[in-house]
Protein backbone atom coordinates (compact mmCIF):
# COMPACT_ATOMS: atom_id res chain seq x y z
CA UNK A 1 122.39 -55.08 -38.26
CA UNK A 2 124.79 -52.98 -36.41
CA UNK A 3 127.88 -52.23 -38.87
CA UNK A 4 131.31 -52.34 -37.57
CA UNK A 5 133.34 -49.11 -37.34
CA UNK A 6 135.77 -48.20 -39.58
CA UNK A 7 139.31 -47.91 -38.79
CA UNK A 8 139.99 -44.14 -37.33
CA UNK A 9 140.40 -41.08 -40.03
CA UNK A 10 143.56 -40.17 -37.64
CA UNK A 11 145.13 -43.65 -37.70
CA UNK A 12 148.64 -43.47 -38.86
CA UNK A 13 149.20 -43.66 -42.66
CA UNK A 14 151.81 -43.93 -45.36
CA UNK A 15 151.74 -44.91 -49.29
CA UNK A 16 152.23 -48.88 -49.66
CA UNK A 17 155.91 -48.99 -50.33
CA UNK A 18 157.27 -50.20 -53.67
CA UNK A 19 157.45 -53.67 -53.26
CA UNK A 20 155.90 -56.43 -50.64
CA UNK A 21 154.68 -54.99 -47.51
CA UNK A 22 157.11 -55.82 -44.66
CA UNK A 23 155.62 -57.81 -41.56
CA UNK A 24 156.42 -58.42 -38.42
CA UNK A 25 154.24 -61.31 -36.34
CA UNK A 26 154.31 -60.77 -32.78
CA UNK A 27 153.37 -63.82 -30.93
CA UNK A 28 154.62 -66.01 -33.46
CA UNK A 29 155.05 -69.36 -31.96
CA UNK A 30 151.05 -69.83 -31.62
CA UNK A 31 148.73 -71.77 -33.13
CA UNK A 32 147.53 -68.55 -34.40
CA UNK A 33 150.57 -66.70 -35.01
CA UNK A 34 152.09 -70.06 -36.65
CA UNK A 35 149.03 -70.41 -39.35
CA UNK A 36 149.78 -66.47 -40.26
CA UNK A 37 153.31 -67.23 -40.30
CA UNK A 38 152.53 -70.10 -43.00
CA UNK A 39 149.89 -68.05 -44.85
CA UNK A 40 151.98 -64.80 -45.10
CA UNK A 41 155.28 -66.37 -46.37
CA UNK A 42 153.41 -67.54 -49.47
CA UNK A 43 151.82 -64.29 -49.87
CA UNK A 44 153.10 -62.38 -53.25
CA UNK A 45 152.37 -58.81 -51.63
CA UNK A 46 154.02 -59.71 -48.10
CA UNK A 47 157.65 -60.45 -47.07
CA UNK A 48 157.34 -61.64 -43.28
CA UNK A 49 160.94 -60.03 -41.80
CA UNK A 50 160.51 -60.50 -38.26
CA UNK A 51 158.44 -62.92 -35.95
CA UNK A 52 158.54 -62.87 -32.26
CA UNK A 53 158.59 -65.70 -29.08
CA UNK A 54 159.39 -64.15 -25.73
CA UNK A 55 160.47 -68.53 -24.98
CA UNK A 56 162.21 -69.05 -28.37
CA UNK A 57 164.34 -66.07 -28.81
CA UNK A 58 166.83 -66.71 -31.23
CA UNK A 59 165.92 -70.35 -32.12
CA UNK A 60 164.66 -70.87 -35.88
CA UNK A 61 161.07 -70.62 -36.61
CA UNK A 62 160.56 -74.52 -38.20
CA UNK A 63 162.26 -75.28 -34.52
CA UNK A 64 158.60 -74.59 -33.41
CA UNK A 65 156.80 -74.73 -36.66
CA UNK A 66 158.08 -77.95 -38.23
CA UNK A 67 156.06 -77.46 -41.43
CA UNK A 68 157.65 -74.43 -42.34
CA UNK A 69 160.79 -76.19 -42.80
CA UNK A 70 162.77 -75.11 -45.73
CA UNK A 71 160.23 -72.06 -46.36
CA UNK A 72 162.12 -69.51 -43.99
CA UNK A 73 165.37 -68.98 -42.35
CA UNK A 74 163.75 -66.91 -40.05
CA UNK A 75 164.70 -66.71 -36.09
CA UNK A 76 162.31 -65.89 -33.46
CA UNK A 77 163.33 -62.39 -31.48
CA UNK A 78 161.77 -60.88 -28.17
CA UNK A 79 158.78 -58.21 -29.09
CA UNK A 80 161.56 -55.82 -27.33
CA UNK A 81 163.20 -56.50 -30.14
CA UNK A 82 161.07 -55.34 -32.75
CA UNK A 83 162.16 -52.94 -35.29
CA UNK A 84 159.63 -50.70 -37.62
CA UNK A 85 157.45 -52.42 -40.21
CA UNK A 86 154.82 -51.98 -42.98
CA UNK A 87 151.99 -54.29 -40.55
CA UNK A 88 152.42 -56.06 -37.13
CA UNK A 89 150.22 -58.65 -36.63
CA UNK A 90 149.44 -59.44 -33.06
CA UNK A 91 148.79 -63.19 -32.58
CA UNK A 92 148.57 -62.60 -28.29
CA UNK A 93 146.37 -63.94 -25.30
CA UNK A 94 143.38 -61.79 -24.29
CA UNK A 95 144.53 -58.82 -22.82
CA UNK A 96 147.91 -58.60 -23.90
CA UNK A 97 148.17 -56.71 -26.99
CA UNK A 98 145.88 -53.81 -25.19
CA UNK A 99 149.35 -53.06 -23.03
CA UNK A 100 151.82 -53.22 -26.36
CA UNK A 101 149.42 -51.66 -28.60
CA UNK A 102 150.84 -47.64 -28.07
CA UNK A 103 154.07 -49.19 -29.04
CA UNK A 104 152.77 -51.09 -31.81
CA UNK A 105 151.08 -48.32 -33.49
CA UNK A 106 154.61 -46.18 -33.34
CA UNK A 107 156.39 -49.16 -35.06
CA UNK A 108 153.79 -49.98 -37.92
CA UNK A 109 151.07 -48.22 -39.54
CA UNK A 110 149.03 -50.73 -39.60
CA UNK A 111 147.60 -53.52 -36.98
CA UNK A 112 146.47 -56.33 -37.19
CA UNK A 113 144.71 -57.88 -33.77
CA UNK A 114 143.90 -61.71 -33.59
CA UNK A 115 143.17 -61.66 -29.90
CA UNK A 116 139.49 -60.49 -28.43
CA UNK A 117 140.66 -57.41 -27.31
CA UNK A 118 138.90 -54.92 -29.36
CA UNK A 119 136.33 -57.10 -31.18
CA UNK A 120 133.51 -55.38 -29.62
CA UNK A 121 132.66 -51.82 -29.88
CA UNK A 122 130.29 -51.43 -27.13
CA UNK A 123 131.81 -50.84 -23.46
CA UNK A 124 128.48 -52.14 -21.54
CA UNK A 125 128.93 -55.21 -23.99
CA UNK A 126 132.54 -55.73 -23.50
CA UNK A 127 132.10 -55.65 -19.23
CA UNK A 128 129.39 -58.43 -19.55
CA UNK A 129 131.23 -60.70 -22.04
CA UNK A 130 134.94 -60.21 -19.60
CA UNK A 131 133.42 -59.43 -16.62
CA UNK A 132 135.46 -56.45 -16.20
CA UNK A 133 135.57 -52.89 -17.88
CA UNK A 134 137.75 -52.30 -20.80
CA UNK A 135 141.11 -51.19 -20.18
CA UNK A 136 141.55 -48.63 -23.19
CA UNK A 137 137.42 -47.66 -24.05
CA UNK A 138 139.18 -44.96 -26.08
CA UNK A 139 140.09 -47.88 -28.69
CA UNK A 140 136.99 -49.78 -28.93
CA UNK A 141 135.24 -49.26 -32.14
CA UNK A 142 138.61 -47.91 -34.27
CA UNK A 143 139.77 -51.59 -35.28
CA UNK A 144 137.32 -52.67 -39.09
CA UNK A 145 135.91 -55.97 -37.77
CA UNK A 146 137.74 -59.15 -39.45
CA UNK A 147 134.80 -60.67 -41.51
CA UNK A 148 134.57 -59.57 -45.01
CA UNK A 149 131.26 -61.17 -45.58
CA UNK A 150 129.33 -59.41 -42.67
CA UNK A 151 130.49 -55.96 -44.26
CA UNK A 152 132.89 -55.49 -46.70
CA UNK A 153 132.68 -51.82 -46.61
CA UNK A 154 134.10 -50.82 -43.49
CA UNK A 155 137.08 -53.12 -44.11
CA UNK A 156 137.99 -51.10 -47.21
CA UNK A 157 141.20 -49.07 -46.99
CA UNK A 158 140.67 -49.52 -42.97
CA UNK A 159 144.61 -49.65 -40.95
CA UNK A 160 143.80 -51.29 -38.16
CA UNK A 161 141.81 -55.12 -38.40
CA UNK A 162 140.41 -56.68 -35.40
CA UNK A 163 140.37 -60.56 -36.46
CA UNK A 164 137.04 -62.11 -35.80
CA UNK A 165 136.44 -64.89 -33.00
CA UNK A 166 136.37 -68.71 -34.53
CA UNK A 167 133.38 -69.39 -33.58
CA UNK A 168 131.66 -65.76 -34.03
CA UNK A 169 132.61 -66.32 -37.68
CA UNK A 170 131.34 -70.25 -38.18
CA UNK A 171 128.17 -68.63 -36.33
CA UNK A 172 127.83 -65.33 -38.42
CA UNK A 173 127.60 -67.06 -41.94
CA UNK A 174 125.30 -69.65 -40.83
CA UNK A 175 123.06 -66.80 -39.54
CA UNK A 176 123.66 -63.54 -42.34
CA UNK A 177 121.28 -64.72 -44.91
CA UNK A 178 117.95 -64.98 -42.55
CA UNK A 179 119.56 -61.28 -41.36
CA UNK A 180 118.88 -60.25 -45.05
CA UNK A 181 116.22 -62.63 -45.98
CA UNK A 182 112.93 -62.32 -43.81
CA UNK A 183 112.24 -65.85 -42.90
CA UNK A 184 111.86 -66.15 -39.30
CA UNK A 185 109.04 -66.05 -37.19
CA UNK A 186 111.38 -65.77 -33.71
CA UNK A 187 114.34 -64.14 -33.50
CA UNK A 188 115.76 -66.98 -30.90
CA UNK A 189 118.18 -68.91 -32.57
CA UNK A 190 120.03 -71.96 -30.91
CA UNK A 191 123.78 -72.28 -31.79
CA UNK A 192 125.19 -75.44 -31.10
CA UNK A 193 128.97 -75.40 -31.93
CA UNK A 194 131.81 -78.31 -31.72
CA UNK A 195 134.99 -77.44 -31.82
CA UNK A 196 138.39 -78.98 -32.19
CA UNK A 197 141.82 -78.67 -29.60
CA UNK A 198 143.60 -75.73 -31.29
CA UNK A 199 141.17 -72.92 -30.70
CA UNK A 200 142.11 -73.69 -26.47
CA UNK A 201 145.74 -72.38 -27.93
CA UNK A 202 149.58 -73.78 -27.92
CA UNK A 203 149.80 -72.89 -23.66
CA UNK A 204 149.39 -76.77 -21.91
CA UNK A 205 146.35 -77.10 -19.97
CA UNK A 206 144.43 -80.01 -17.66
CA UNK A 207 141.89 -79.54 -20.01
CA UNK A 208 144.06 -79.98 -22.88
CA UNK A 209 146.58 -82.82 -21.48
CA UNK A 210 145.72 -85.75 -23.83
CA UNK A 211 144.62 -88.11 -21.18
CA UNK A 212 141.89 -85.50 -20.48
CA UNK A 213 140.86 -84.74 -24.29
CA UNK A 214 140.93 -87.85 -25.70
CA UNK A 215 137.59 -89.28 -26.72
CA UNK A 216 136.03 -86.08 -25.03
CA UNK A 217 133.02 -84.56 -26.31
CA UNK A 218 133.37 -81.87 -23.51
CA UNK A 219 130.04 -79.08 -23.30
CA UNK A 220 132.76 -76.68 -21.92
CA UNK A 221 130.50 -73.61 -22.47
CA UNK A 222 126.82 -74.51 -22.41
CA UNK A 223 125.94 -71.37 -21.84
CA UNK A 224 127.47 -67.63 -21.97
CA UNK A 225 130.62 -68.19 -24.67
CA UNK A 226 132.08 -65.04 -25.14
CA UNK A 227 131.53 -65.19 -28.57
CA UNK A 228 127.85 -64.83 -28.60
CA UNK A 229 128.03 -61.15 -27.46
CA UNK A 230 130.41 -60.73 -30.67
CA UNK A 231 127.29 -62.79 -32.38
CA UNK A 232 124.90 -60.15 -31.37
CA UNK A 233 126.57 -56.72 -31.66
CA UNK A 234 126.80 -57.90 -35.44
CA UNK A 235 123.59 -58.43 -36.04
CA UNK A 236 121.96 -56.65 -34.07
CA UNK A 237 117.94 -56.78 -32.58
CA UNK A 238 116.99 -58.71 -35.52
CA UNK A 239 118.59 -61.96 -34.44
CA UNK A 240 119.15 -63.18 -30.48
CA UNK A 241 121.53 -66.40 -31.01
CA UNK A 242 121.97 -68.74 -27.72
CA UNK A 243 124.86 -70.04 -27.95
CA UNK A 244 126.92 -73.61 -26.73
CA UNK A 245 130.02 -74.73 -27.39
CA UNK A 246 131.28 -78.19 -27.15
CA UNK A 247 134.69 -79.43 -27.18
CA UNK A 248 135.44 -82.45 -29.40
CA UNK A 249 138.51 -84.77 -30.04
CA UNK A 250 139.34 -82.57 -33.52
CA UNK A 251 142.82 -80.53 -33.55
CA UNK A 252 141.26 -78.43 -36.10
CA UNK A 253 137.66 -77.29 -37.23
CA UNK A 254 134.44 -76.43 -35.99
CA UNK A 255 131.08 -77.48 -37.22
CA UNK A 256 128.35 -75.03 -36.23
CA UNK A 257 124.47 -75.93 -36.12
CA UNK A 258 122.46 -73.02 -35.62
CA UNK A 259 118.34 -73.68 -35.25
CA UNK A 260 115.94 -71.44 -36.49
CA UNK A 261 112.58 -71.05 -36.73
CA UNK A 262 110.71 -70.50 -40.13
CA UNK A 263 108.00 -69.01 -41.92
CA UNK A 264 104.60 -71.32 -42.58
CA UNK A 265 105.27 -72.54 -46.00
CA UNK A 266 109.24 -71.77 -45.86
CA UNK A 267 110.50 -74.54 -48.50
CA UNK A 268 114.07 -75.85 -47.83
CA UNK A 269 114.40 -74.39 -51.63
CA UNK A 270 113.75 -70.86 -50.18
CA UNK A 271 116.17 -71.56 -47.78
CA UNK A 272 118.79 -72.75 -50.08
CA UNK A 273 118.01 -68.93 -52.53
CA UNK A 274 118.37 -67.09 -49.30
CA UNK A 275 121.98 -68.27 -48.69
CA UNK A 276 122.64 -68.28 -52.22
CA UNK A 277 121.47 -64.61 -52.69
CA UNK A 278 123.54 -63.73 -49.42
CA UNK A 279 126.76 -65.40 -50.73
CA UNK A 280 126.46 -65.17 -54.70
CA UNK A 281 129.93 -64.36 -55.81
CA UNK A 282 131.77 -64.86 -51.98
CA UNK A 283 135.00 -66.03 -53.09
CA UNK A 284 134.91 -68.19 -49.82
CA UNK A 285 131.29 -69.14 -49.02
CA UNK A 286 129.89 -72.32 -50.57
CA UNK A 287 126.87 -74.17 -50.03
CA UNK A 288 126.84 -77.52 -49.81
CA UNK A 289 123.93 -79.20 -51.38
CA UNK A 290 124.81 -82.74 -52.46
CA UNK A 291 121.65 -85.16 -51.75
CA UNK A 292 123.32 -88.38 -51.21
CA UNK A 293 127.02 -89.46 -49.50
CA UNK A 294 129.48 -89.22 -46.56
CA UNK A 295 129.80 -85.05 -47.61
CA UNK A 296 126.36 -83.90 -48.20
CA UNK A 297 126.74 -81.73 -45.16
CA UNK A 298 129.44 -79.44 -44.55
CA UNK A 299 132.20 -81.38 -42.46
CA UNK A 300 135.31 -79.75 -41.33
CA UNK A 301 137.54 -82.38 -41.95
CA UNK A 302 137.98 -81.63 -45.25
CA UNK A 303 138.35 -78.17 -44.79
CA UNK A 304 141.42 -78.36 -43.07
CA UNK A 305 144.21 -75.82 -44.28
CA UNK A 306 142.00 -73.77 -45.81
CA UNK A 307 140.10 -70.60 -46.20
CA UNK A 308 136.82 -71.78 -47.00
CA UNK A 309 133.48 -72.08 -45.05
CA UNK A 310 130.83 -74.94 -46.47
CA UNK A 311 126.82 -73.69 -45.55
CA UNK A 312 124.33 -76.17 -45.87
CA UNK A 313 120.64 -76.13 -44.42
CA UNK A 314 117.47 -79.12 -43.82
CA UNK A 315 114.27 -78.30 -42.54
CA UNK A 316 111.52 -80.02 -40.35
CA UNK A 317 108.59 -78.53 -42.23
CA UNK A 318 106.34 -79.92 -39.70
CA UNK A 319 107.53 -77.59 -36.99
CA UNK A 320 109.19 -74.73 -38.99
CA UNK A 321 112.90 -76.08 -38.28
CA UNK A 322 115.66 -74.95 -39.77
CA UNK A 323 118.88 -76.08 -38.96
CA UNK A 324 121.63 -74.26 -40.77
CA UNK A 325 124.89 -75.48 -40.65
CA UNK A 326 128.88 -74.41 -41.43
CA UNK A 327 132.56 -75.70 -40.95
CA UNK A 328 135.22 -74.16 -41.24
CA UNK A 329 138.93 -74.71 -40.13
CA UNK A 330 139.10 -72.54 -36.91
CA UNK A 331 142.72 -71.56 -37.21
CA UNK A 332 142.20 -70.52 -40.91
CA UNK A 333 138.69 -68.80 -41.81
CA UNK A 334 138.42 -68.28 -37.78
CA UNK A 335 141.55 -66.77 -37.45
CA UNK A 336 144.40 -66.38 -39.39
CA UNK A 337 142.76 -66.85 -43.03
CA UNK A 338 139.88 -64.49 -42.35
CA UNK A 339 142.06 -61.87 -40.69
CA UNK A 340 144.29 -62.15 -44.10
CA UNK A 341 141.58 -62.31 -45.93
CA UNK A 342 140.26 -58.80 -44.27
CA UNK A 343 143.73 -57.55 -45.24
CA UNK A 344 143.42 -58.14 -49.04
CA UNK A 345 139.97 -56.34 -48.72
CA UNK A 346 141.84 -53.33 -46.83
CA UNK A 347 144.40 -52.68 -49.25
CA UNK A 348 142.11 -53.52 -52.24
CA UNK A 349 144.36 -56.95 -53.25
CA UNK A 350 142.28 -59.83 -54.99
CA UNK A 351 140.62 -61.16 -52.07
CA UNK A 352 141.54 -64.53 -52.99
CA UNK A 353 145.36 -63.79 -52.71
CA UNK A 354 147.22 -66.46 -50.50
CA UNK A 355 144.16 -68.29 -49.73
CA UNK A 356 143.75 -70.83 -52.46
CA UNK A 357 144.68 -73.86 -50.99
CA UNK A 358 141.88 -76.35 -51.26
CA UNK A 359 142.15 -78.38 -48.30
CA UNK A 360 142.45 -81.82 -48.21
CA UNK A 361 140.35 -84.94 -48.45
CA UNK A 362 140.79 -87.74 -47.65
């Protein structure tokens, strides 16, 4: 499995100053930049002092973020605006932190990148995925990559955190434990993914326009998702995932089923210890394994809010079938929750810290 680079040994550095570490979320008004925005102000180690909208300059954040109502006085500014802080974390479209990131880095010590823009490490793999060279090569490989669970190690102590794709992650913990655990006769996996309205973003779209998404159960990416190229450069040879994504009626969520192919003799039970010895003490990694019920496989719904991803596996032992499968809430463990997450790793915080809400159910 290829390992993801640490952040740089030049990277800009300071102590932790006495006290919360202040933020500043550029790109605020987002889906994205919204859920960090609500994660953040109940973090005991952060104190969120400035969050940006180029359209809502000056208006209250709850004018855009209703839920936050009562939780911060906070006003959106422009990013020209922005004054020096502890951690920026850029919650922007593809492409645009790349051309604010110079002046980013002189602001804050440390980064924090939700967008795609420096997921990827390889070049070659980048111009395939976009279609188009990167921009700044010199900064691929210097942001940790967002996913604690794929490896820990390179998030420790790192300054600069390149959130993980939504899917990428649903995708990578379904597929880490048969990484670690030889049980596969192929390494062809099929990925079948569903996924709800608020990974397409806050922007309106024709897509998007209600009329158009209601009742939909939209393949919008049958083939060649972006995300499988961040799928692959993970794990490396080992493991060649084919990925599809559909779009379903869902604001929030995705439910990933990936297909693999197994060992004569592979037991569902050996499936089950192969997660289990991946994920054995993962504060946020639980398999599902109830035998009877509405939730005896994972199911995003009740996952919404929180940091949590539910694995759960069933075999075909008559044609070496597996299908693994995981949910998560995209805009939490796929975005904003993971990339936070990543930060508690970074600065060596419980990991668990601002991420214990449960979700709800019904």
């Amino acid at each position: 499995m290829t390992a993801p680079a640490a952040a740089p040994a030049d990277a800009p550095t300071r102590p932790s100053p006495e006290g919360p570490l202040r933020v500043a979320i550029v790109g605020a008004s987002g889906y994205a930049g919204g859920e960090m925005l609500r994660l953040m102000l109940g973090h005991p180690h952060l104190e969120v002092t400035q969050a940006t909208s180029e359209r809502g300059a000056g208006q209250p954040v709850a004018t855009v973020h209703p839920n936050l109502r009562g939780v911060t006085r906070l006003r959106f500014r422009k990013a020209a605006d922005l004054e020096p802080a502890d951690l920026i974390v850029a919650a922007l479209p593809h492409g645009t932190f790349l051309k604010m990131h110079d002046r980013l880095a002189e602001l804050a010590p440390r980064l924090i990148d939700l967008s795609s823009d420096l997921r990827l490490h390889d070049p070659e793999r980048y111009r395939r995925a976009y279609g188009a060279a990167h921009p700044r090569p010199e900064l691929l490989g210097t942001f940790a990559y967002g996913v604690p669970e794929a490896d820990r190690a390179s998030l420790r102590g790192a300054t600069r955190i390149a959130g993980a794709g939504c899917i990428a992650t649903a995708t990578l913990l379904a597929l880490l434990p048969f990484v670690r655990v030889p049980l596969l006769v192929r390494s062809d996996v099929i990925i079948d993914a569903k996924i709800g309205s608020s990974a397409a973003g806050a922007a309106p779209s024709l897509s998007g326009h209600h009329p158009e998404r209601s009742g939909a159960i939209r393949a919008y990416a049958p083939v060649g998702h972006r995300h499988q190229h961040e799928v692959q450069e993970r794990l490396g040879d080992r493991i060649r995932p084919h990925l599809s994504a559909t779009a379903v009626e869902r604001v929030r969520g995705i439910a990933v089923a990936a297909h693999l192919w197994v060992q004569d003799g592979t037991s569902e039970r050996d499936l089950l210890a192969a997660i289990r010895e991946t994920y054995d003490g993962e504060p946020f990694v639980r398999p599902v394994v109830a035998r009877r019920g509405a939730h005896r496989v994972p199911d995003p719904k009740i996952l919404d809010g929180a940091n949590w991803c539910d694995i759960g596996v069933a075999l075909d032992p008559d044609s070496g079938r597996a299908v693994v499968m995981t949910a998560i809430d995209n805009l939490v463990k796929g975005t904003a929750g993971g990339a936070l997450q990543a930060l508690n790793v970074a600065m060596d915080w419980p990991e668990t810290t601002g991420l214990t809400f449960p979700g709800l159910h019904p």
